[in-house]
Protein backbone atom coordinates (compact mmCIF):
# COMPACT_ATOMS: atom_id res chain seq x y z
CA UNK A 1 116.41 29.97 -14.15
CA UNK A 2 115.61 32.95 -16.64
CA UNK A 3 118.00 35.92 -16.17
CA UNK A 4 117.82 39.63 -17.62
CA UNK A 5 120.50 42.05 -18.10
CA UNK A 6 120.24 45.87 -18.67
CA UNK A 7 122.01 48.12 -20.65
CA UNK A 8 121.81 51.89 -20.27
CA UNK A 9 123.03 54.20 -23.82
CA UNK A 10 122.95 58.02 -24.27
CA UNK A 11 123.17 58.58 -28.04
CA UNK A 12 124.74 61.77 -29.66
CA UNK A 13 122.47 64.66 -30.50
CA UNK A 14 121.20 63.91 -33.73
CA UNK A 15 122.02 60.46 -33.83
CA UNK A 16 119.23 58.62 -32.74
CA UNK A 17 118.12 56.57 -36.35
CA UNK A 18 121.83 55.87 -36.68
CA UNK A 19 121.78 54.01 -33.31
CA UNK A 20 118.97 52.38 -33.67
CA UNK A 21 119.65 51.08 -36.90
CA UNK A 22 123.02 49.60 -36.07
CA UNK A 23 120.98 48.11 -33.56
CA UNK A 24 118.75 46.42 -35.70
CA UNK A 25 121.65 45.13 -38.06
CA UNK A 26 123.75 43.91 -34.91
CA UNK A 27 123.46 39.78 -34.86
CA UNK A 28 121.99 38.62 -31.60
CA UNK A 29 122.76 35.08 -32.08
CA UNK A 30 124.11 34.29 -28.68
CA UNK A 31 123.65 30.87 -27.37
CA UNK A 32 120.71 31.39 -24.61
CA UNK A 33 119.41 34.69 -25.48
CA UNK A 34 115.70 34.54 -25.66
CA UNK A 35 114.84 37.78 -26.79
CA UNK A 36 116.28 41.74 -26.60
CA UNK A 37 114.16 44.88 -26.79
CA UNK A 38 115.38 48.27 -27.27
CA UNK A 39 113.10 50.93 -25.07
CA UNK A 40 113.26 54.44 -25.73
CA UNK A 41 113.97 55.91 -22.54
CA UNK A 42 113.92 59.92 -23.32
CA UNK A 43 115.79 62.09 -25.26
CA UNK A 44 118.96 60.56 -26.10
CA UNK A 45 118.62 58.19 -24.24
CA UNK A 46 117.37 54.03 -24.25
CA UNK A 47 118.18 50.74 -22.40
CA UNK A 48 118.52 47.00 -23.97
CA UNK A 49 116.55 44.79 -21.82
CA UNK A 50 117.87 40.92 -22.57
CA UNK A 51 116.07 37.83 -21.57
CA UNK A 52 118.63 35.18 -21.35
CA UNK A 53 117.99 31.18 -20.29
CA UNK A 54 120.29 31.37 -17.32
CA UNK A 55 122.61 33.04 -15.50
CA UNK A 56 125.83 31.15 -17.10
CA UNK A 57 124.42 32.51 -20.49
CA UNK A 58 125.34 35.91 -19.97
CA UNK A 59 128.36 35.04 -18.43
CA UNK A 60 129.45 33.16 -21.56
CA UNK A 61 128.21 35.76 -24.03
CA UNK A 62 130.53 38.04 -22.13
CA UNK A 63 133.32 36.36 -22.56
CA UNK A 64 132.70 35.58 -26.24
């Protein structure tokens, strides 16, 4: 079963190219992670929306 996780950031004033450039350089070459997208959320602020293959996926991602 798919699964999706969330994650909120507030960046520093300022800061926002830094962010999402790190972003863009970070690897994301966890086994059963379909796809990310960062969303602009307002100022200073965005959320990572995952798509992962299952459920056990994130699990073992977070325990790297």
């Amino acid at each position: 079963m798919t699964a999706f996780n969330t994650v909120r950031f507030r960046v520093k004033p300022g800061r926002d190219q830094d962010f999402l450039d790190a972003h863009a350089r970070a690897s994301a070459d966890w086994p059963g992670l379909a796809r990310a997208y960062m969303i602009k959320t307002g100022d200073q602020t965005y959320c990572l929306i995952a798509e992962w293959q299952s459920v056990e996926a994130i699990a073992g991602a977070a325990l790297g």
